[in-house]
N, C-alpha and C. Protein backbone atom coordinates (compact mmCIF):
# COMPACT_ATOMS: atom_id res chain seq x y z
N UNK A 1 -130.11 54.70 -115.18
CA UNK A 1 -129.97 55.88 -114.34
C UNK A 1 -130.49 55.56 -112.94
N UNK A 2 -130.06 56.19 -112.07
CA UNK A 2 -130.58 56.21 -110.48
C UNK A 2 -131.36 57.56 -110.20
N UNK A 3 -131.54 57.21 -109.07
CA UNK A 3 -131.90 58.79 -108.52
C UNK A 3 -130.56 59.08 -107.45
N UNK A 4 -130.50 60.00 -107.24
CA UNK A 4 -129.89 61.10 -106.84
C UNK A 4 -129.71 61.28 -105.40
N UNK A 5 -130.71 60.67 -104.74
CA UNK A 5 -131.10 60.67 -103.37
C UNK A 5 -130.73 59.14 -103.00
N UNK A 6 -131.71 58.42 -103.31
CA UNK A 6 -131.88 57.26 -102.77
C UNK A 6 -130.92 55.95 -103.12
N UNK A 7 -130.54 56.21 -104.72
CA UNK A 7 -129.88 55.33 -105.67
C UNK A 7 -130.62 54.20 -106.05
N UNK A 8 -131.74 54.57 -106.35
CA UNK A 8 -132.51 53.58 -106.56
C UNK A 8 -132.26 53.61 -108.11
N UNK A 9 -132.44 51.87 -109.39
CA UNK A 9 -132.02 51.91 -110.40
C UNK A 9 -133.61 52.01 -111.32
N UNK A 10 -133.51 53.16 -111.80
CA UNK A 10 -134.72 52.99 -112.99
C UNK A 10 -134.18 52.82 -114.07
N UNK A 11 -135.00 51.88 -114.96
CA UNK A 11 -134.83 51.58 -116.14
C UNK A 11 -135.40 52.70 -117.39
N UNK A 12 -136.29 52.85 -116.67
CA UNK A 12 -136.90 53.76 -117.78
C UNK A 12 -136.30 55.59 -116.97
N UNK A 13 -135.71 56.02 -117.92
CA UNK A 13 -135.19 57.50 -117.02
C UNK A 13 -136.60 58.70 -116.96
N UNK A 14 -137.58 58.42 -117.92
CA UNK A 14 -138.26 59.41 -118.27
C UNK A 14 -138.68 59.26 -116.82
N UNK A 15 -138.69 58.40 -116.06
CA UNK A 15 -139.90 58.03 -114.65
C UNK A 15 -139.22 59.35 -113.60
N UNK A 16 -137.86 59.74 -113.78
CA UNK A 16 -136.68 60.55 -112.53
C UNK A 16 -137.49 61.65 -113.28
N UNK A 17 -137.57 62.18 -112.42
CA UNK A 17 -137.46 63.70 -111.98
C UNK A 17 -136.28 64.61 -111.88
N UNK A 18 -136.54 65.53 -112.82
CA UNK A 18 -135.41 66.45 -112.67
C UNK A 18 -135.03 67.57 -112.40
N UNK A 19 -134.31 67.97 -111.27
CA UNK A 19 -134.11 69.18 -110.82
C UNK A 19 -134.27 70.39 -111.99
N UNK A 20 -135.45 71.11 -111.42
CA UNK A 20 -135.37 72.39 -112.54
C UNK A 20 -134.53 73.59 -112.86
N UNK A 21 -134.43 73.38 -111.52
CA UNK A 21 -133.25 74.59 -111.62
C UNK A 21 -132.01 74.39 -111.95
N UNK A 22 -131.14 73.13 -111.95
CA UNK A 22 -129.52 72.85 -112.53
C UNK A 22 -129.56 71.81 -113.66
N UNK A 23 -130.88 71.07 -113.67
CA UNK A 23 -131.14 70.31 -114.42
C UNK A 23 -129.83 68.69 -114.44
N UNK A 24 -129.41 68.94 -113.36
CA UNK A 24 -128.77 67.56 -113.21
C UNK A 24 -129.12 66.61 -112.31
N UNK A 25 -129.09 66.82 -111.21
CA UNK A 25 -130.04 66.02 -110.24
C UNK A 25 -131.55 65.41 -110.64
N UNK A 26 -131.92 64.14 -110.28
CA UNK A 26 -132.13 63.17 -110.98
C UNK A 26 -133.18 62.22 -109.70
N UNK A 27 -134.69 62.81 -109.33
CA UNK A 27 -134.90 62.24 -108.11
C UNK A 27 -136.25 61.01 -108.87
N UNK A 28 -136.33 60.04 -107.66
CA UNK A 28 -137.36 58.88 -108.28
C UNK A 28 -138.45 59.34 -107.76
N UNK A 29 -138.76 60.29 -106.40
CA UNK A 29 -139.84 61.03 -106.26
C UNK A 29 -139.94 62.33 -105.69
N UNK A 30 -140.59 62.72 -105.27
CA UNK A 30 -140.91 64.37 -104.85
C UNK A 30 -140.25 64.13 -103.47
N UNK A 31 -140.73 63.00 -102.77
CA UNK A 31 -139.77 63.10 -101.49
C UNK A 31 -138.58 62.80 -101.28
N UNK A 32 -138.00 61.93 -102.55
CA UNK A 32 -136.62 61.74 -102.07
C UNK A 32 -135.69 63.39 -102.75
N UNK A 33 -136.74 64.12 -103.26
CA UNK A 33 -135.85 65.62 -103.94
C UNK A 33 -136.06 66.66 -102.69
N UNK A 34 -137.21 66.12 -101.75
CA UNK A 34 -137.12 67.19 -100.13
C UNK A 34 -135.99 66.73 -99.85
N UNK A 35 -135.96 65.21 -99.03
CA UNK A 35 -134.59 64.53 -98.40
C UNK A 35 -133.07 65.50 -99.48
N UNK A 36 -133.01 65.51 -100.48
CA UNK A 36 -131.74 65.18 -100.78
C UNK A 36 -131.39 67.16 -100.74
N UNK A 37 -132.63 67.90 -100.96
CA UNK A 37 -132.34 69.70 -100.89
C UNK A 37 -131.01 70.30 -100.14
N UNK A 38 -131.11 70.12 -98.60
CA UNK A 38 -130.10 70.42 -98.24
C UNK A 38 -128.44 69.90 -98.29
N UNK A 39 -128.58 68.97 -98.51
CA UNK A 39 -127.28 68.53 -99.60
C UNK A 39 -127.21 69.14 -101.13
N UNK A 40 -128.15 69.16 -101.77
CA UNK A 40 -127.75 69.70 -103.50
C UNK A 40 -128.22 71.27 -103.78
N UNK A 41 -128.69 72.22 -102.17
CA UNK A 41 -128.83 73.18 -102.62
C UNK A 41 -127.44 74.49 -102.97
N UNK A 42 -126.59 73.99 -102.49
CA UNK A 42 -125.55 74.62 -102.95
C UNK A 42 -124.84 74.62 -104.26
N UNK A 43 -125.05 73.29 -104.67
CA UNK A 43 -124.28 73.00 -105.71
C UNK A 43 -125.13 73.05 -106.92
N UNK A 44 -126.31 72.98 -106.34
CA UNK A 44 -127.34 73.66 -107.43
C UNK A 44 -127.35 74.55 -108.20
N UNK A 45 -127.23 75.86 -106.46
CA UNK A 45 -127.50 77.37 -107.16
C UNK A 45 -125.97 77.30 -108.11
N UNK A 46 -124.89 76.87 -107.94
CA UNK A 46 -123.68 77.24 -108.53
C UNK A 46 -124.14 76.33 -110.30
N UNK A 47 -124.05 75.79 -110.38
CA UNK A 47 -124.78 75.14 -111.68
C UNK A 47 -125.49 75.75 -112.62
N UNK A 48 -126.91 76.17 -111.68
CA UNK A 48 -127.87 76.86 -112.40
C UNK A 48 -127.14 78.18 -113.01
N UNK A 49 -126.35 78.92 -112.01
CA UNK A 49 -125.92 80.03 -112.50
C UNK A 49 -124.74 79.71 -113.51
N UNK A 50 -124.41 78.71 -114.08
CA UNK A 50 -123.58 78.47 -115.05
C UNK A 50 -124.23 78.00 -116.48
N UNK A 51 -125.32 77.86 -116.43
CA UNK A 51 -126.68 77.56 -117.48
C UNK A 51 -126.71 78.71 -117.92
């Protein structure tokens, strides 16, 4: 798996972070999930509200 932001490759997935609210987005840290917000907050809220 990667993250989401950066594309960085982790081996171990438990290490990503995962968006709570759509639960798909996939970050390697807290800052690359600020960086990547205004890109995945749209497609977020539409997601989440399909959960």
């Amino acid at each position: 798996m990667c993250c989401t932001s950066c594309g960085t490759v982790v081996v171990d997935a438990i290490k990503l972070k995962k968006c709570t609210a759509c639960k798909c987005a996939r970050y390697s840290s807290i800052k690359c999930q600020k960086k990547h917000r205004p890109q995945h907050k749209r497609a977020c809220k539409k997601r989440a509200a399909e959960l």
